[in-house]
Protein backbone atom coordinates (compact mmCIF):
# COMPACT_ATOMS: atom_id res chain seq x y z
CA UNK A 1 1.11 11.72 -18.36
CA UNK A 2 0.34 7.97 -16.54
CA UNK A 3 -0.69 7.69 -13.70
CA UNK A 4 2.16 7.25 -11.32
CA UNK A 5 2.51 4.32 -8.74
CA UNK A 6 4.68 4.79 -5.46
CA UNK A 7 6.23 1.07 -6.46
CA UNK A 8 7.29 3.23 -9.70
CA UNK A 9 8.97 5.36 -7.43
CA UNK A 10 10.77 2.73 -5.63
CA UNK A 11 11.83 0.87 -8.73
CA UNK A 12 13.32 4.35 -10.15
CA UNK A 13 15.44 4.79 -6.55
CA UNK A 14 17.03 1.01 -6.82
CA UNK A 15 18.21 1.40 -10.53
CA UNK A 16 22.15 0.77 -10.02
CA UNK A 17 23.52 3.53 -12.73
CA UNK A 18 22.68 7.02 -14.29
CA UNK A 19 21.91 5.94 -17.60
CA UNK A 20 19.14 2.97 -16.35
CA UNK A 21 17.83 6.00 -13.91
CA UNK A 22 17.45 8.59 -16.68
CA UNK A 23 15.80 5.94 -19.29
CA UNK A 24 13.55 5.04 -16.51
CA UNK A 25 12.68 8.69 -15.42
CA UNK A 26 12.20 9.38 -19.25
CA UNK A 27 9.64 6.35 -19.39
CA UNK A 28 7.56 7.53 -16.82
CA UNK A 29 7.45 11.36 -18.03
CA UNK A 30 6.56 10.00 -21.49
CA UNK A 31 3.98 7.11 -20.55
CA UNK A 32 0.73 8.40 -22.36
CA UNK A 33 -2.62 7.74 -20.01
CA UNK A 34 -4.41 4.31 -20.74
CA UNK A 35 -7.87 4.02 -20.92
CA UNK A 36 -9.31 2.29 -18.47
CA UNK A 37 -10.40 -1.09 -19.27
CA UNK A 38 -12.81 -3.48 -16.64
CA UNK A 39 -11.12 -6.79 -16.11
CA UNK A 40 -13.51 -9.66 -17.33
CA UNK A 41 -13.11 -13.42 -16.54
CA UNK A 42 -10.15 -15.07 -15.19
CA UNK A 43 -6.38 -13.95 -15.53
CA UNK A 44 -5.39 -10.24 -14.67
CA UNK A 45 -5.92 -8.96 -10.82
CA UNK A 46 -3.70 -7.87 -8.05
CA UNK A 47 -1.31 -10.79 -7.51
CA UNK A 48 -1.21 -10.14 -3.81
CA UNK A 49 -5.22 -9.99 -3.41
CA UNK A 50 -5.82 -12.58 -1.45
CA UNK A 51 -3.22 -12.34 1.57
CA UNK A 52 -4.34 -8.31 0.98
CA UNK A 53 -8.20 -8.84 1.21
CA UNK A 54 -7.65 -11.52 4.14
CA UNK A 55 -5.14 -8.92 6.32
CA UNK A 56 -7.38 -5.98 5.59
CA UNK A 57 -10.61 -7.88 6.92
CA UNK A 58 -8.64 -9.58 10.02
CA UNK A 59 -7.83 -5.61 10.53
CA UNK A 60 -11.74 -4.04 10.23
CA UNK A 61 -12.66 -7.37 12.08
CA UNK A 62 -10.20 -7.75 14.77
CA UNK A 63 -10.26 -11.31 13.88
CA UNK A 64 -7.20 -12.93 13.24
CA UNK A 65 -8.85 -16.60 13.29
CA UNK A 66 -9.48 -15.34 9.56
CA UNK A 67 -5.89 -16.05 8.72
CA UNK A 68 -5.96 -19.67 9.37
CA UNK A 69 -9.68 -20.23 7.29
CA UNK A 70 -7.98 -18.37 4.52
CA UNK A 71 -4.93 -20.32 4.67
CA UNK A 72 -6.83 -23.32 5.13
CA UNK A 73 -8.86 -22.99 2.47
CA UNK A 74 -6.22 -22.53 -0.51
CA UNK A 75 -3.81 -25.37 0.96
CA UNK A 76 -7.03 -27.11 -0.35
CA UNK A 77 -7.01 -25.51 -3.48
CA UNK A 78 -3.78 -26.68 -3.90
CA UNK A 79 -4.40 -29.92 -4.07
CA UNK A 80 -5.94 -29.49 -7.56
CA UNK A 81 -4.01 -31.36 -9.66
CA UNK A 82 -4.71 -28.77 -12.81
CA UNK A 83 -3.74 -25.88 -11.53
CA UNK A 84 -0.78 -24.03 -13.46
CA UNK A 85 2.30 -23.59 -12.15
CA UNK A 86 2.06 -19.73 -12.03
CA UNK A 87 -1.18 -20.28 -9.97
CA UNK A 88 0.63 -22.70 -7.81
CA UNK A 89 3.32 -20.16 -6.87
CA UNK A 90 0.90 -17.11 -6.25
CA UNK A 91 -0.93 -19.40 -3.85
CA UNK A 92 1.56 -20.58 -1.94
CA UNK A 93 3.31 -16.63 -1.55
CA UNK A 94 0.26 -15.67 -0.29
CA UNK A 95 -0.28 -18.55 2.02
CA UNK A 96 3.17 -17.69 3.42
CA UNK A 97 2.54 -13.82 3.93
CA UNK A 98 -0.43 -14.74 6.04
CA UNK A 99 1.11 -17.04 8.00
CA UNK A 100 3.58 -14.13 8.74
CA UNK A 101 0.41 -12.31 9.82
CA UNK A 102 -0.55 -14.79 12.68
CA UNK A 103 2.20 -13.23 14.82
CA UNK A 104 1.22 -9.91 13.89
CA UNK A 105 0.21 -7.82 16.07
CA UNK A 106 -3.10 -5.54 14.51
CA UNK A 107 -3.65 -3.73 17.98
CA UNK A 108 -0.67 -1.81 17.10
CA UNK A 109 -1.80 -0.40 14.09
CA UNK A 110 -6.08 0.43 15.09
CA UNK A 111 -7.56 2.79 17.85
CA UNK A 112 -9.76 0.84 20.20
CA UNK A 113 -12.63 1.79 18.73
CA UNK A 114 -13.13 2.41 14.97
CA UNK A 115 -15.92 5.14 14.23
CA UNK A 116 -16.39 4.63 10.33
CA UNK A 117 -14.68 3.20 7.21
CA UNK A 118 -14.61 5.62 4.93
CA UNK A 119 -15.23 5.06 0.89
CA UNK A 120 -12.28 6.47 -1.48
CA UNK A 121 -13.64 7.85 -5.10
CA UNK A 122 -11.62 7.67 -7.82
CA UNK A 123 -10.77 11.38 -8.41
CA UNK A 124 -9.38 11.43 -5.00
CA UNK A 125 -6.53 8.41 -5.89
CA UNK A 126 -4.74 10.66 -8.35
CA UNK A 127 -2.48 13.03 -6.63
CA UNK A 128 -0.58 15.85 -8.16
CA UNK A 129 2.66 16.52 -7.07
CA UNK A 130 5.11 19.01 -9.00
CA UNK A 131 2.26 17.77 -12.28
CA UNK A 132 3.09 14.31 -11.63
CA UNK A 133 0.23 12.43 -11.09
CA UNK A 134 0.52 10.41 -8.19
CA UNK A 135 -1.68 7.40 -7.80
CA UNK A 136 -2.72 6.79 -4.26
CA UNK A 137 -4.42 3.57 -3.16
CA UNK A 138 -5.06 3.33 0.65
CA UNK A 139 -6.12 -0.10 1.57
CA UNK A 140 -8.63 1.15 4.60
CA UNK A 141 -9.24 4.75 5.65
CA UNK A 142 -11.16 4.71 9.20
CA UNK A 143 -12.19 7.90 11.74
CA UNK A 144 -12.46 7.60 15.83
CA UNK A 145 -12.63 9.86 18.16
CA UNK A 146 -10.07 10.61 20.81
CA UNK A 147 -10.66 13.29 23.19
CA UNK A 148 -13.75 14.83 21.85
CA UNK A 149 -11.96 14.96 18.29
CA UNK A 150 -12.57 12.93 15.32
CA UNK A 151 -9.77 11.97 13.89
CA UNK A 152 -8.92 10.56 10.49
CA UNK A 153 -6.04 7.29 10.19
CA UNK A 154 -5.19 4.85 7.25
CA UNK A 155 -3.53 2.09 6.50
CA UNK A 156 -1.68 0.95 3.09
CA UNK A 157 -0.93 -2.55 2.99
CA UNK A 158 1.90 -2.97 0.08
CA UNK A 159 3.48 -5.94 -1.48
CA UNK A 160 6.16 -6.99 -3.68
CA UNK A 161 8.36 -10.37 -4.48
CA UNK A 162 11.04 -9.11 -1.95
CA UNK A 163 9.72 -6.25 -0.14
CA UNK A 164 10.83 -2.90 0.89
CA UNK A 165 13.49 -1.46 2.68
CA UNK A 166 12.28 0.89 5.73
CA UNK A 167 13.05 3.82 3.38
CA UNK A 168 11.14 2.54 0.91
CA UNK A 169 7.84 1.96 2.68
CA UNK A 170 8.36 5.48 3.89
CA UNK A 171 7.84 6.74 0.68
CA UNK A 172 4.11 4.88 1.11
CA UNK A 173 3.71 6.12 4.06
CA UNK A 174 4.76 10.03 3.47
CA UNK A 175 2.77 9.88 0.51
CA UNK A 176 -0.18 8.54 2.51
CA UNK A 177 -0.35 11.36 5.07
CA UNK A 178 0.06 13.91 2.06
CA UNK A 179 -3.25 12.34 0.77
CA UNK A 180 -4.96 11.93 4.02
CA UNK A 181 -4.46 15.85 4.71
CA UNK A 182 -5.81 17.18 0.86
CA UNK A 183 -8.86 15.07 1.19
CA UNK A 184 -9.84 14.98 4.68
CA UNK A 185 -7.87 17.76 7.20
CA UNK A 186 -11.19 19.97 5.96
CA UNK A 187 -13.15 17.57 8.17
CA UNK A 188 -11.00 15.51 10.54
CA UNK A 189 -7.58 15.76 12.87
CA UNK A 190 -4.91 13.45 10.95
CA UNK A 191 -3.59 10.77 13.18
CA UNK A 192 0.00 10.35 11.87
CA UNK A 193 0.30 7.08 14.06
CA UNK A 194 -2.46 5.78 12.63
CA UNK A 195 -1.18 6.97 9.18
CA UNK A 196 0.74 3.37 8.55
CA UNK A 197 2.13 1.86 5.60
CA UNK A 198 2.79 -2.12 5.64
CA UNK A 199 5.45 -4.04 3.68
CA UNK A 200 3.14 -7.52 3.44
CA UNK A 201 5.97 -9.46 2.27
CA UNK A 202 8.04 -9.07 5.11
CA UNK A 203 5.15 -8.16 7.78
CA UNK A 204 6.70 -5.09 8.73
CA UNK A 205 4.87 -1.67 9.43
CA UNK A 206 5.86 2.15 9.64
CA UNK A 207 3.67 5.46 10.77
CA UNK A 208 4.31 8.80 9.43
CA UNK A 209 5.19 9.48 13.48
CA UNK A 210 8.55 7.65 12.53
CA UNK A 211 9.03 9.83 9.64
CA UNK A 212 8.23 13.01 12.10
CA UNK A 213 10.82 11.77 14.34
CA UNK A 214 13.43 11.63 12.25
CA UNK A 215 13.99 8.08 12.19
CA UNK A 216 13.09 7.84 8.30
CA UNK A 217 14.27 10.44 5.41
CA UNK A 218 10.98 12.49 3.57
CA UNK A 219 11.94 11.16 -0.04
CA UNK A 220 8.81 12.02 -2.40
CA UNK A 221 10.05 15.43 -3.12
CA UNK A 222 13.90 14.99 -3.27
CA UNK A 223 12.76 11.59 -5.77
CA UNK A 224 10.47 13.39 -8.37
CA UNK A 225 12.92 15.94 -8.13
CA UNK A 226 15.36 13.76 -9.73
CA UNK A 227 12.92 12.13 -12.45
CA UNK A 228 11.80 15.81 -13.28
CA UNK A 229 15.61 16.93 -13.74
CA UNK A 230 16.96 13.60 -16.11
């Protein structure tokens, strides 16, 4: 079976009718594996990269002055008067969802003091659940230590054209602590406040303490579930 991408999971839970559900559900059962393939050259690539890359370094940084060189320096890219107009549009989204960041507020979502970033392999991205293969891609994974504890956090910046609903980033972020405690609760205490999933598009964030709480439904069981049972 494919790899399986939270967004995949989201995109199955907003089809409007039973039959569009079940012929999605049956696409991702059936979806053989590809083989993996390097990207060479131009074209290709994470749409969202560069508001992505730019938040996640103003985050390990704790410099938000970033923001406004990034933005600064692709309002001067577009300016080129070859640029296609798909290139032109990608540029300006991501100019926008950074200039959402500059309001942001990344003490909220960090300890005081980071200990280490911590490297992700690619075995440990693929996460079974119920034989689905999950595919897990945290955007930073940091330890620090809080009363003589190390303790493990992560954060999973997400994007799409319209964004998520809350629920929707919770599946992110329950997905994210599920992950967090198979590869490191050997080693390190989980934060679940520091396990946070953000919706780029609309500069909102959620912690798995909001799930805990009650304030957001647990929906990665109930949703495979439903795709393993159409």
């Amino acid at each position: 079976m494919e790899k399986i991408k939270i967004h995949d999971l989201v995109k199955f839970r907003r089809k409007n009718s039973a039959v569009r559900k079940k012929n999605y559900a049956l696409n991702l059962k059936t979806r053989k594996p590809k083989e993996s393939k390097e990207k060479k050259g131009k074209g290709g690539g994470d749409y969202w990269s560069i508001s992505t890359k730019c938040i996640n370094k103003v985050f390990k940084l704790e410099n938000n002055e970033l923001l406004d060189l990034k933005i600064n320096e692709f309002q001067e890219k577009l300016k080129n008067k070859d640029l296609k107009s798909n290139t032109i549009g990608m540029y300006k989204k991501n100019i926008d969802i950074m200039s959402n960041f500059k309001e942001f507020d990344f003490k909220d979502i960090r300890p005081e003091k980071i200990k280490n970033f911590e490297s992700i392999t690619k075995e440990d991205k693929i996460l079974k659940i119920d034989n689905f293969p999950l595919y897990i891609t945290p955007t930073t994974i940091f330890t620090f230590k809080r009363k003589d504890k190390i303790e493990i956090g992560a954060v999973w910046l997400v994007a799409q054209i319209d964004g998520f609903e809350k629920s929707e980033l919770g599946l992110f972020c329950e997905i994210l602590y599920r992950f967090l405690i198979k590869n490191y609760a050997d080693e390190y205490q989980i934060a679940p406040e520091y396990c946070i999933a953000i919706d780029t598009f609309n500069a909102q964030k959620l912690s798995y303490n909001e799930l805990l709480k009650g304030e957001i439904p647990f929906l990665i069981d109930l949703t495979l579930k439903e795709i393993k049972e159409l």
